[in-house]
Protein backbone atom coordinates (compact mmCIF):
# COMPACT_ATOMS: atom_id res chain seq x y z
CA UNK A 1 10.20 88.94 144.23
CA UNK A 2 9.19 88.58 140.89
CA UNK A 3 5.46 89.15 140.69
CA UNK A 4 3.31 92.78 141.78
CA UNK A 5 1.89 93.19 144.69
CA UNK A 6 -1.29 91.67 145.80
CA UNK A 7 -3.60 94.69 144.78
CA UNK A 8 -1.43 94.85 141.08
CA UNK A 9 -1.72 90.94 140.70
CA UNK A 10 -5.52 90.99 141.95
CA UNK A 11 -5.71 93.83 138.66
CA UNK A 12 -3.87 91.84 136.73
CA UNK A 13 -6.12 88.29 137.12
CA UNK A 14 -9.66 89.82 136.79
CA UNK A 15 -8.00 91.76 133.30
CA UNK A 16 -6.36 88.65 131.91
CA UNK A 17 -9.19 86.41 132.85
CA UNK A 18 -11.79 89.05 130.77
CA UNK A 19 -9.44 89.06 128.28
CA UNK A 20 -9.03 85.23 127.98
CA UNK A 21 -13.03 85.29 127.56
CA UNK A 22 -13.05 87.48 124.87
CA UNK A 23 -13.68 86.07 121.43
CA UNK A 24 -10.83 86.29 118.88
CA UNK A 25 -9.09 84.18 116.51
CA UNK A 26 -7.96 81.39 118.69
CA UNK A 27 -11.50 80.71 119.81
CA UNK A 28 -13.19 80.50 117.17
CA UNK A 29 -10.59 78.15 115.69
CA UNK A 30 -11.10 76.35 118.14
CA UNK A 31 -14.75 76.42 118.03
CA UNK A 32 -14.38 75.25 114.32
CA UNK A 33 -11.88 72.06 114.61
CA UNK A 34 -13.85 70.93 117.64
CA UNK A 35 -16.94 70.93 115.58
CA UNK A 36 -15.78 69.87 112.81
CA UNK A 37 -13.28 66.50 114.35
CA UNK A 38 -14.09 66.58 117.68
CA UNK A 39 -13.07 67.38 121.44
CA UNK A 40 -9.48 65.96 120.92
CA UNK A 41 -8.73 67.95 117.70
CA UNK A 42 -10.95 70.83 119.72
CA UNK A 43 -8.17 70.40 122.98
CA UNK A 44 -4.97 69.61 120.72
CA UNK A 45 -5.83 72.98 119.40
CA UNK A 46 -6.25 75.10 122.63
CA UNK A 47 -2.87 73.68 123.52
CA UNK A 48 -1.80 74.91 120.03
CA UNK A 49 -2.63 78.53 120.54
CA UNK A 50 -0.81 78.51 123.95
CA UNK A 51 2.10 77.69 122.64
CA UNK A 52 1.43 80.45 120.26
CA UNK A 53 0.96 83.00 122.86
CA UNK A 54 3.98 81.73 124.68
CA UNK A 55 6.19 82.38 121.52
CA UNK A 56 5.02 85.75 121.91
CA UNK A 57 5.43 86.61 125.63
CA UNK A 58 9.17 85.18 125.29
CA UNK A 59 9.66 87.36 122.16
CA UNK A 60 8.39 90.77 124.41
CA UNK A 61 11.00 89.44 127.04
CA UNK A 62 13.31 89.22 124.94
CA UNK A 63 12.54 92.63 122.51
CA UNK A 64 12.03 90.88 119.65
CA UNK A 65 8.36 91.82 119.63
CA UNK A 66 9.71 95.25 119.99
CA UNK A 67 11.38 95.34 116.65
CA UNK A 68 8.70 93.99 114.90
CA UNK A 69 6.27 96.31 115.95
CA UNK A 70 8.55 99.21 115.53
CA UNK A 71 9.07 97.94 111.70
CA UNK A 72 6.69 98.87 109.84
CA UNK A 73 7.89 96.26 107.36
CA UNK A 74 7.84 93.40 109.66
CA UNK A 75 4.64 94.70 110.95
CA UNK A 76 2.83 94.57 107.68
CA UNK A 77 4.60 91.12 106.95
CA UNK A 78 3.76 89.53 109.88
CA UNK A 79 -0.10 90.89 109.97
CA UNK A 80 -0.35 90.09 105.85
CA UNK A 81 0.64 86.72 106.54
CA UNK A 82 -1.26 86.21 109.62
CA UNK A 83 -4.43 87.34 108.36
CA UNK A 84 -4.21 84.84 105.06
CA UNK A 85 -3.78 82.45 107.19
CA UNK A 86 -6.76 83.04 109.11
CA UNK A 87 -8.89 83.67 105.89
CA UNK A 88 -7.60 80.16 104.09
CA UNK A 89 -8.68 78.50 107.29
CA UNK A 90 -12.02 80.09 107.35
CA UNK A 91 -12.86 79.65 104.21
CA UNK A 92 -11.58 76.07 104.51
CA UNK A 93 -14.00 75.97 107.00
CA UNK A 94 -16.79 76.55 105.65
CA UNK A 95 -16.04 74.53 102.37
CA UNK A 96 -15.50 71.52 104.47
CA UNK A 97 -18.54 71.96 106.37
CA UNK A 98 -20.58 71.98 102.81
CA UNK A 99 -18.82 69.42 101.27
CA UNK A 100 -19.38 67.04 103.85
CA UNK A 101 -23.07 68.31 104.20
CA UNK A 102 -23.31 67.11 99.96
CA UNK A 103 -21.44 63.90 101.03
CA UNK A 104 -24.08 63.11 103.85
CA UNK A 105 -27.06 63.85 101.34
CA UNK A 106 -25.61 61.65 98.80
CA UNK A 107 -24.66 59.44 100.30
CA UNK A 108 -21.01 59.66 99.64
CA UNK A 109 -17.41 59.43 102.46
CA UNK A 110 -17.00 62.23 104.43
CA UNK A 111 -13.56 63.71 104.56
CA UNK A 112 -11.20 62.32 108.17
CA UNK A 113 -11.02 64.52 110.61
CA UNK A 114 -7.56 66.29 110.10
CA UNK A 115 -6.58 64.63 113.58
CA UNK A 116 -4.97 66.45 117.13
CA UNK A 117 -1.16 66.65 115.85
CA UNK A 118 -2.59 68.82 112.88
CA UNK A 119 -5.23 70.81 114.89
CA UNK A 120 -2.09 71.56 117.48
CA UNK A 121 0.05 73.03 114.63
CA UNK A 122 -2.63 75.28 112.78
CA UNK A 123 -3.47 76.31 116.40
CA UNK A 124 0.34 77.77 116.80
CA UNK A 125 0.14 79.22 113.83
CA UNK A 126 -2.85 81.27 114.35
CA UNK A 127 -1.74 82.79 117.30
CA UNK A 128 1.91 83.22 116.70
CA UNK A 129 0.77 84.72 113.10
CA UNK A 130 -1.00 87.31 115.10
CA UNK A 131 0.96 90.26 115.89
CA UNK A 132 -1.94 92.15 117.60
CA UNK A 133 -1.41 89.78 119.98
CA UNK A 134 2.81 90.66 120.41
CA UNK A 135 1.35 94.39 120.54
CA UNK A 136 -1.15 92.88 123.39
CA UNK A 137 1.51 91.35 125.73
CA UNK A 138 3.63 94.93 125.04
CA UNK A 139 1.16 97.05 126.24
CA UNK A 140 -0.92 95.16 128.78
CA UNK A 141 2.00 93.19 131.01
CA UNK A 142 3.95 95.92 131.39
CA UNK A 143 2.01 97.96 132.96
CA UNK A 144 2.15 95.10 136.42
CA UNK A 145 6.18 94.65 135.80
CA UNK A 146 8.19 96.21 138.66
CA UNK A 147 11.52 97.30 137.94
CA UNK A 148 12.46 98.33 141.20
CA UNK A 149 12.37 94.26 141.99
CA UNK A 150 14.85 93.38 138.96
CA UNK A 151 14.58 90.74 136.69
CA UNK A 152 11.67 92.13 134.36
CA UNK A 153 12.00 89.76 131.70
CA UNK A 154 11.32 86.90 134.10
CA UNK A 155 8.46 88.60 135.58
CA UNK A 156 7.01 89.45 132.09
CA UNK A 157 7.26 86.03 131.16
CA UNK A 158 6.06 84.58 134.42
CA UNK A 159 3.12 87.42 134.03
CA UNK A 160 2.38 86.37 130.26
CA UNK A 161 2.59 82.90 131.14
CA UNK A 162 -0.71 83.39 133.90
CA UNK A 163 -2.31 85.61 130.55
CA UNK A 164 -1.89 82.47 128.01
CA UNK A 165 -2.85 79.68 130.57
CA UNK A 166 -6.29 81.47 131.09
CA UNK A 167 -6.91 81.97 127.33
CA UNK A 168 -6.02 78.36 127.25
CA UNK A 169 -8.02 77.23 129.68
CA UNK A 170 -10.81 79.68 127.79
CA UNK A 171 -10.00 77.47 124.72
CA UNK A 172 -10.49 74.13 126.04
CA UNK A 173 -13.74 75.36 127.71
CA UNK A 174 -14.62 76.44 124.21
CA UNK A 175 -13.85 72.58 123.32
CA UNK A 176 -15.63 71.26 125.66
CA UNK A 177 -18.56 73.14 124.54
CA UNK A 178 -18.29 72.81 121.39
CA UNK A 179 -17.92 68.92 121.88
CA UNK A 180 -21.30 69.05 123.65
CA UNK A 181 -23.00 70.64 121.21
CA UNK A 182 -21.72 68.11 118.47
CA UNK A 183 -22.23 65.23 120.45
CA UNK A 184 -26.01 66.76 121.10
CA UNK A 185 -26.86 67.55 117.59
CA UNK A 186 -25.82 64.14 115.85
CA UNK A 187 -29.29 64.09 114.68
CA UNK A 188 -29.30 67.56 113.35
CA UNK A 189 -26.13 68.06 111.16
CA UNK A 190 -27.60 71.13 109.57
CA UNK A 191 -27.24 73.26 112.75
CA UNK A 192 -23.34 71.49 112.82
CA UNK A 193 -22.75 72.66 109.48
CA UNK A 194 -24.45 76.17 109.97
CA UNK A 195 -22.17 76.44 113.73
CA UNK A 196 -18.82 75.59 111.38
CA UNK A 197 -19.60 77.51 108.73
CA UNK A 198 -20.04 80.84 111.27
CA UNK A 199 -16.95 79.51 112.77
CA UNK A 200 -15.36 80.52 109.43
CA UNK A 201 -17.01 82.98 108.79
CA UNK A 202 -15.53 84.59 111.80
CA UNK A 203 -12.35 83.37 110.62
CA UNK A 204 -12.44 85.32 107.48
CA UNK A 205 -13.51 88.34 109.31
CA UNK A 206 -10.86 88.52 111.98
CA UNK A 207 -8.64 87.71 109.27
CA UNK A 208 -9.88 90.61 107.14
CA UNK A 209 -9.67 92.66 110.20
CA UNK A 210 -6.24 91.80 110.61
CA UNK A 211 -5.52 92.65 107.19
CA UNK A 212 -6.28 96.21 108.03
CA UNK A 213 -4.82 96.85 111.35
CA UNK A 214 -2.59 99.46 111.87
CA UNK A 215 0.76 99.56 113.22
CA UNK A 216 0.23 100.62 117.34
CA UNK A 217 2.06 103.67 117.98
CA UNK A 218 5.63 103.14 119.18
């Protein structure tokens, strides 16, 4: 047996699913490259940040996650970088969102969309940059492991695995919306340009926030 029973899994869905829901980083990312090149670069991104959170559920199987959190060097490296990264894509963001707003009243080319193979790789990076969200999987899956059944890393991973497929699945909802909305306001790029530049906005906030996190007690 490598999953909780089915009162600890029952826990475990309705937490993971709220938690999928809940805005962060990785949505509004999302939220941002779907408005800004559409509901493929909006979708190659969701997968993007699942594969992020993945890299972080198998480093808390295998204790990597661990030592990084217990650093307080690799802590501060990881979050310093993370959150730059966030803030260059917000305010990318938004300057991208004005520029092309210029280009439209003047009549000049808009920039290409930055296409899905890009969107996928910034979307990896935001999430695996995160390491809020390593301190996350520590703290949360845990708590539904069994030991008495062996093999925790496999059920960590396994358990992790059902956490990052509903944020994903969160994320490509989040496409999908966002893909409505763009597709519904073709006559209205203002409100576009006004959505993607609060989409970086956010960006640079979460990334400021991130900035000043502090290392979870060990």
């Amino acid at each position: 047996m490598i999953l909780p029973d089915l009162t600890q899994l029952a826990l475990y869905l309705a937490a993971a699913l709220l938690l999928a829901v809940t805005p962060g980083p990785g949505i509004f990312y999302v939220a941002a490259r779907t408005l800004a090149g559409g509901r493929a670069e909006g979708v190659a991104s969701s997968f993007g940040t699942g594969l992020g959170g993945m890299i972080h559920v198998l480093a808390g199987s295998l204790g990597v996650s661990t030592i990084v959190l217990t650093s307080a060097e690799l802590f501060t490296a990881l979050k310093l970088i993370g959150a730059a990264y966030l803030v260059w894509l917000g305010i990318c963001t938004v300057q991208s969102a004005r520029r092309e707003a210029s280009a439209d009243l003047e009549g000049g080319a808009t920039a290409p969309p930055v296409g899905p193979r890009r969107a996928f790789r910034e979307g990896v990076l935001v999430e695996a940059l995160n390491p809020k969200t390593a301190a996350f999987f520590l703290a949360f899956v845990p708590q539904f492991v069994v030991p008495a059944d062996g093999n925790v890393a496999v059920q960590f991973i396994v358990l992790g695995f059902v956490s990052v497929a509903f944020n994903t699945l969160a994320d490509i909802a989040v496409a999908f919306a966002a893909s409505g909305i763009r597709e519904g306001a073709t006559a209205r790029p203002t409100l576009i340009r006004r959505l993607r530049e609060a989409s970086g906005a956010a960006m640079i906030t979460l990334g400021i926030g991130l900035a000043l996190a502090k290392r979870p007690p060990t």
